[in-house]
N, C-alpha and C. Protein backbone atom coordinates (compact mmCIF):
# COMPACT_ATOMS: atom_id res chain seq x y z
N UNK A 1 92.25 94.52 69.80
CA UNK A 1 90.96 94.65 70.37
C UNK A 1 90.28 95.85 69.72
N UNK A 2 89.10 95.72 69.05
CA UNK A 2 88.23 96.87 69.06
C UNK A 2 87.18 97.00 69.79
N UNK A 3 86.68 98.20 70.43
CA UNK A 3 85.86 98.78 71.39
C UNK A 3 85.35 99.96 70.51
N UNK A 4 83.74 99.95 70.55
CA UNK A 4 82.82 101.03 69.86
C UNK A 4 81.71 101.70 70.87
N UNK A 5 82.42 102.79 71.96
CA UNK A 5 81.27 103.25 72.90
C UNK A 5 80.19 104.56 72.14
N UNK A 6 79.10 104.22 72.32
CA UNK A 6 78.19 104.88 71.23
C UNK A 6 77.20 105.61 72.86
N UNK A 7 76.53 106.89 72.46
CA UNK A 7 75.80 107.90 73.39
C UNK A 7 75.94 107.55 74.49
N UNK A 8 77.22 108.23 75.30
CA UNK A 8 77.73 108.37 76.50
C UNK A 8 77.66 109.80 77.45
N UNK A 9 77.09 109.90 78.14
CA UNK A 9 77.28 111.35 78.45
C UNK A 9 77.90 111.04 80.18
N UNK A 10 79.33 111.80 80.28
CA UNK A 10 79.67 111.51 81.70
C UNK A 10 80.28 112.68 82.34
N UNK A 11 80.40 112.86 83.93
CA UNK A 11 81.20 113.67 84.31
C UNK A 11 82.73 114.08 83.88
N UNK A 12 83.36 115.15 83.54
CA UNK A 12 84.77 115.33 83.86
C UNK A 12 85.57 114.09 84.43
N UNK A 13 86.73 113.78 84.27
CA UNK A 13 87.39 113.06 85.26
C UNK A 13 88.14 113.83 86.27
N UNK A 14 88.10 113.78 87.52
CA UNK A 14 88.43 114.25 88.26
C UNK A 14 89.71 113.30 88.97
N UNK A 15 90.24 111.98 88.74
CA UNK A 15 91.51 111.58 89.07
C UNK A 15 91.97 111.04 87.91
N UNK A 16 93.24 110.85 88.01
CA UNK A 16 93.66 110.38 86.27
C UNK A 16 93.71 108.71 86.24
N UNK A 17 93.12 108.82 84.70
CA UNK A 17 92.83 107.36 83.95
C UNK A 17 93.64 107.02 82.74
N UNK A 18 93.68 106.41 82.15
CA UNK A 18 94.14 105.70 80.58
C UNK A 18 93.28 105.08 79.98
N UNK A 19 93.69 105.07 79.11
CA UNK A 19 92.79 104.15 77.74
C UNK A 19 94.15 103.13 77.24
N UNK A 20 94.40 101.66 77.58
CA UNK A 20 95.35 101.02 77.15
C UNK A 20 96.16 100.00 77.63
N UNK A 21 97.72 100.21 77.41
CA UNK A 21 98.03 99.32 78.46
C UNK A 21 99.13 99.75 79.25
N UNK A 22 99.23 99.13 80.29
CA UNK A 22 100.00 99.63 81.52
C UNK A 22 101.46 98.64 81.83
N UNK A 23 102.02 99.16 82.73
CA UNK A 23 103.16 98.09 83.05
C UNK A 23 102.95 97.32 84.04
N UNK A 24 103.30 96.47 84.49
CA UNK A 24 102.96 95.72 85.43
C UNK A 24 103.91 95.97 86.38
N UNK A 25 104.14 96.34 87.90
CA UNK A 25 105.43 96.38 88.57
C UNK A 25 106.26 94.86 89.05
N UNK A 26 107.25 94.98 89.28
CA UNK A 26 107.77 93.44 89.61
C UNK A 26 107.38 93.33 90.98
N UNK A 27 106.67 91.80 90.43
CA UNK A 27 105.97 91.31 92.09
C UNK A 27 104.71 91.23 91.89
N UNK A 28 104.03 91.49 90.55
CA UNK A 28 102.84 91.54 90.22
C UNK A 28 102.13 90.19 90.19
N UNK A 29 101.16 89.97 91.27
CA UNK A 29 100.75 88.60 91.34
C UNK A 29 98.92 88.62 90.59
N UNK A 30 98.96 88.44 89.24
CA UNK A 30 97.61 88.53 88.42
C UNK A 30 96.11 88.19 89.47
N UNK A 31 96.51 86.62 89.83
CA UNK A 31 95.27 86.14 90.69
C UNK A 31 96.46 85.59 91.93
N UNK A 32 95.78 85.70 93.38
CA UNK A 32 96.74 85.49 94.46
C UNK A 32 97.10 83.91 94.59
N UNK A 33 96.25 83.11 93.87
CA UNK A 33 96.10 81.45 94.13
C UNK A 33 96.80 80.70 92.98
N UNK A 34 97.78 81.87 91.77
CA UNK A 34 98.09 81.21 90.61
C UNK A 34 99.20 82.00 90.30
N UNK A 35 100.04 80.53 90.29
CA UNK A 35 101.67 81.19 90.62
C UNK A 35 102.00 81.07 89.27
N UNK A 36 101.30 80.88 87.72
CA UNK A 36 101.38 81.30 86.51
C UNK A 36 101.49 82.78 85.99
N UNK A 37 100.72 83.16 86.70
CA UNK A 37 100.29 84.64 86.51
C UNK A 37 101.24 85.82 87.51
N UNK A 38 102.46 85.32 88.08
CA UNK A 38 103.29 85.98 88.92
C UNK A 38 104.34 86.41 87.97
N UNK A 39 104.61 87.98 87.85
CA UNK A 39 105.61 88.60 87.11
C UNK A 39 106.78 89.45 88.29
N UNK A 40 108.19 88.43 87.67
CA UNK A 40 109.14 88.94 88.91
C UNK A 40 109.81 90.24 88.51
N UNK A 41 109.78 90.46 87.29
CA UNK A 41 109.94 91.79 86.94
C UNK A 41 108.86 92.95 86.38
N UNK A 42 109.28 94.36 85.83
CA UNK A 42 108.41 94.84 85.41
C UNK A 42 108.16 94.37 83.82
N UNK A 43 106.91 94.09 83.72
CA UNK A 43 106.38 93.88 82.15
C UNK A 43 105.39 94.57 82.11
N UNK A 44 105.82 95.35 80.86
CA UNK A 44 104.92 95.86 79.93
C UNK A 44 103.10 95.12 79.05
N UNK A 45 102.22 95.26 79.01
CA UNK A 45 101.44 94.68 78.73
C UNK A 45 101.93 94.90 76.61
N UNK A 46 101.27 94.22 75.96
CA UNK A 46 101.77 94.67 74.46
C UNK A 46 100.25 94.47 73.73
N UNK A 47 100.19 94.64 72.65
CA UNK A 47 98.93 94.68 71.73
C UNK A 47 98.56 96.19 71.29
N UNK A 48 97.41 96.01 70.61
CA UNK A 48 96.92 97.09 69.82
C UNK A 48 94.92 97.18 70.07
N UNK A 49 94.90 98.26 69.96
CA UNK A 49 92.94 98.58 70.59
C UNK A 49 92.78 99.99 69.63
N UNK A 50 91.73 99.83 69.14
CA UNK A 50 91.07 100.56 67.77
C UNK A 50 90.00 101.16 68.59
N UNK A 51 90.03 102.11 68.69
CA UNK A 51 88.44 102.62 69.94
C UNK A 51 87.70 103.73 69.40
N UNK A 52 85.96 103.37 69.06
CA UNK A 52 85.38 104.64 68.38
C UNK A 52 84.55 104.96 69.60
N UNK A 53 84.53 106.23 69.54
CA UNK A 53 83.97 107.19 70.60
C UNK A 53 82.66 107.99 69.65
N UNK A 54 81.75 107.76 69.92
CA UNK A 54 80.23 108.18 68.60
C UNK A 54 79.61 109.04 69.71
N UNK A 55 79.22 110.44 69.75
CA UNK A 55 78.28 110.72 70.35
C UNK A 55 78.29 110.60 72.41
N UNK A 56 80.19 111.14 72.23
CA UNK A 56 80.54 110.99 74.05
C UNK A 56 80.78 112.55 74.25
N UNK A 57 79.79 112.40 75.33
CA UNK A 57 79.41 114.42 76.06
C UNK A 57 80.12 113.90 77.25
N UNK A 58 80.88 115.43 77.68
CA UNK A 58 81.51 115.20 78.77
C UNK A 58 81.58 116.39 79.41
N UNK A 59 80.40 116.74 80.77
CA UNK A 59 80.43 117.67 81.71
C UNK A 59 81.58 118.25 82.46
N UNK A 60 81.23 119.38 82.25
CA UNK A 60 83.16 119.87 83.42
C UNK A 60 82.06 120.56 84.45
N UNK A 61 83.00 120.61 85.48
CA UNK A 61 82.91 121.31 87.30
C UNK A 61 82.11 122.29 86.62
N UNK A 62 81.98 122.85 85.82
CA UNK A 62 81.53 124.61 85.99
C UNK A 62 79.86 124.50 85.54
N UNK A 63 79.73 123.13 84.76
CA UNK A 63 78.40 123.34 84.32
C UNK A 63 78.46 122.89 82.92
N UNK A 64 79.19 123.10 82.02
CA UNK A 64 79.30 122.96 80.75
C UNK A 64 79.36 121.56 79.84
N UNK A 65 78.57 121.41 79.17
CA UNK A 65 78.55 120.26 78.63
C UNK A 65 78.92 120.11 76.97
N UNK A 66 80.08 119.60 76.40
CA UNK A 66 80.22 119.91 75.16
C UNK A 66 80.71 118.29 74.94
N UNK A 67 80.66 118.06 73.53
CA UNK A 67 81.44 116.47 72.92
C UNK A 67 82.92 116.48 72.80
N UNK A 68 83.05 115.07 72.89
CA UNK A 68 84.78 114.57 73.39
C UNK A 68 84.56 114.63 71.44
N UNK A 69 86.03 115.39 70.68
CA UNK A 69 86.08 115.47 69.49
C UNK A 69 87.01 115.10 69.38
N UNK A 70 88.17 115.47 70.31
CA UNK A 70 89.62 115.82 70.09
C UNK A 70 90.58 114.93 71.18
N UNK A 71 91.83 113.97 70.86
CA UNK A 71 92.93 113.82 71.90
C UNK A 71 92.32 114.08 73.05
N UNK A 72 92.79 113.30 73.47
CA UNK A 72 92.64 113.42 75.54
C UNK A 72 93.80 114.53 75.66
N UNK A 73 94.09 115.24 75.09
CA UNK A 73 94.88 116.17 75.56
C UNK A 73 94.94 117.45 76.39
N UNK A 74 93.97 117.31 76.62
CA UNK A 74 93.51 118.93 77.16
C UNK A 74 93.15 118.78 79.29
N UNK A 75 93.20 119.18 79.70
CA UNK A 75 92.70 119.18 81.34
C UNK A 75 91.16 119.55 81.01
N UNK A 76 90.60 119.94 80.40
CA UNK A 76 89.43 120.42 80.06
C UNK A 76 88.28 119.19 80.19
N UNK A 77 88.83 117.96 79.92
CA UNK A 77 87.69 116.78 79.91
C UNK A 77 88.34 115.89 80.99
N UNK A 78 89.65 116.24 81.45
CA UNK A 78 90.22 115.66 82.91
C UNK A 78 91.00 114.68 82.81
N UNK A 79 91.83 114.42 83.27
CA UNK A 79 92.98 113.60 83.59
C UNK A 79 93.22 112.17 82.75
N UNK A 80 92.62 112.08 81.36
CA UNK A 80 93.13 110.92 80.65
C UNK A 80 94.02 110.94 79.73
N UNK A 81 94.33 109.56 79.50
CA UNK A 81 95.62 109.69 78.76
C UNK A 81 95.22 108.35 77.95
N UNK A 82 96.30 108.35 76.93
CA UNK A 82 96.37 106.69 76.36
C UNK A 82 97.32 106.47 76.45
N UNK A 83 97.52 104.96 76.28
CA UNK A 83 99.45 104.44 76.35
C UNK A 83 99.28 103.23 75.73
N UNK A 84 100.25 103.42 75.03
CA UNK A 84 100.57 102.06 73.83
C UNK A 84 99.95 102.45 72.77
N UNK A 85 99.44 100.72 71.67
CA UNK A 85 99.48 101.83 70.41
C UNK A 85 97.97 101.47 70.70
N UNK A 86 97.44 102.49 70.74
CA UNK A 86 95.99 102.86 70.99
C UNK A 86 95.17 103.97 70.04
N UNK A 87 94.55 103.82 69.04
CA UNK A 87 93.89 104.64 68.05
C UNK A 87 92.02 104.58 68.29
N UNK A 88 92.17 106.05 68.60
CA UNK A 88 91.05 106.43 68.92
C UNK A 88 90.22 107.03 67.56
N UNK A 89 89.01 106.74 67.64
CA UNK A 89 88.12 107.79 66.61
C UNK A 89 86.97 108.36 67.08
N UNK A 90 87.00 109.60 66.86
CA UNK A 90 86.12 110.55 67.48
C UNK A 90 84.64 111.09 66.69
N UNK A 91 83.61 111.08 67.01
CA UNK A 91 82.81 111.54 65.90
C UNK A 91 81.17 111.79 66.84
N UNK A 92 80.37 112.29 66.13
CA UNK A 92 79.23 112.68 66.61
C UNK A 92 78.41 112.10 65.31
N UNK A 93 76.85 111.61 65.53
CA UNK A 93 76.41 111.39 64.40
C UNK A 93 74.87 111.59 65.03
């Protein structure tokens, strides 16, 4: 999957998110009416997502407004993460 979010300006995250994919727990029923979509164990979701980030401002609690450049790594832009193989590109233009 590729995803290209272009002039975004948003709050901090204040509860934690991801960018990706998740596991599913066992017992996971997709839609409640479709016994296709029922996983009796835990599964992993699988694939790959290419994601450009152009021109994303991101406000913190204090007032400050600066651009997402770098890894979700920091507490500074709030509680995200990625999981799986997920390649981000960062840029301002």
């Amino acid at each position: 999957m590729s995803l290209k979010i272009e002039n975004l300006y948003s709050p901090q995250s204040i509860v934690e998110n991801s960018i990706g994919f998740e596991t599913l727990p066992a017992g996971y029923i997709a839609n409640a009416t479709d016994t296709v979509s029922y996983f009796p164990s835990d599964y992993t979701l699988t694939g790959s997502m290419k994601i450009g980030l152009t021109n994303v401002w991101i406000k913190s609690r204090d007032g400050f407004v600066l651009p997402l450049l770098n890894p979700f790594e920091g507490e500074w832009f709030g509680k995200v993460s990625t999981n799986g193989d997920v390649d981000v590109q960062y840029g301002l233009e």
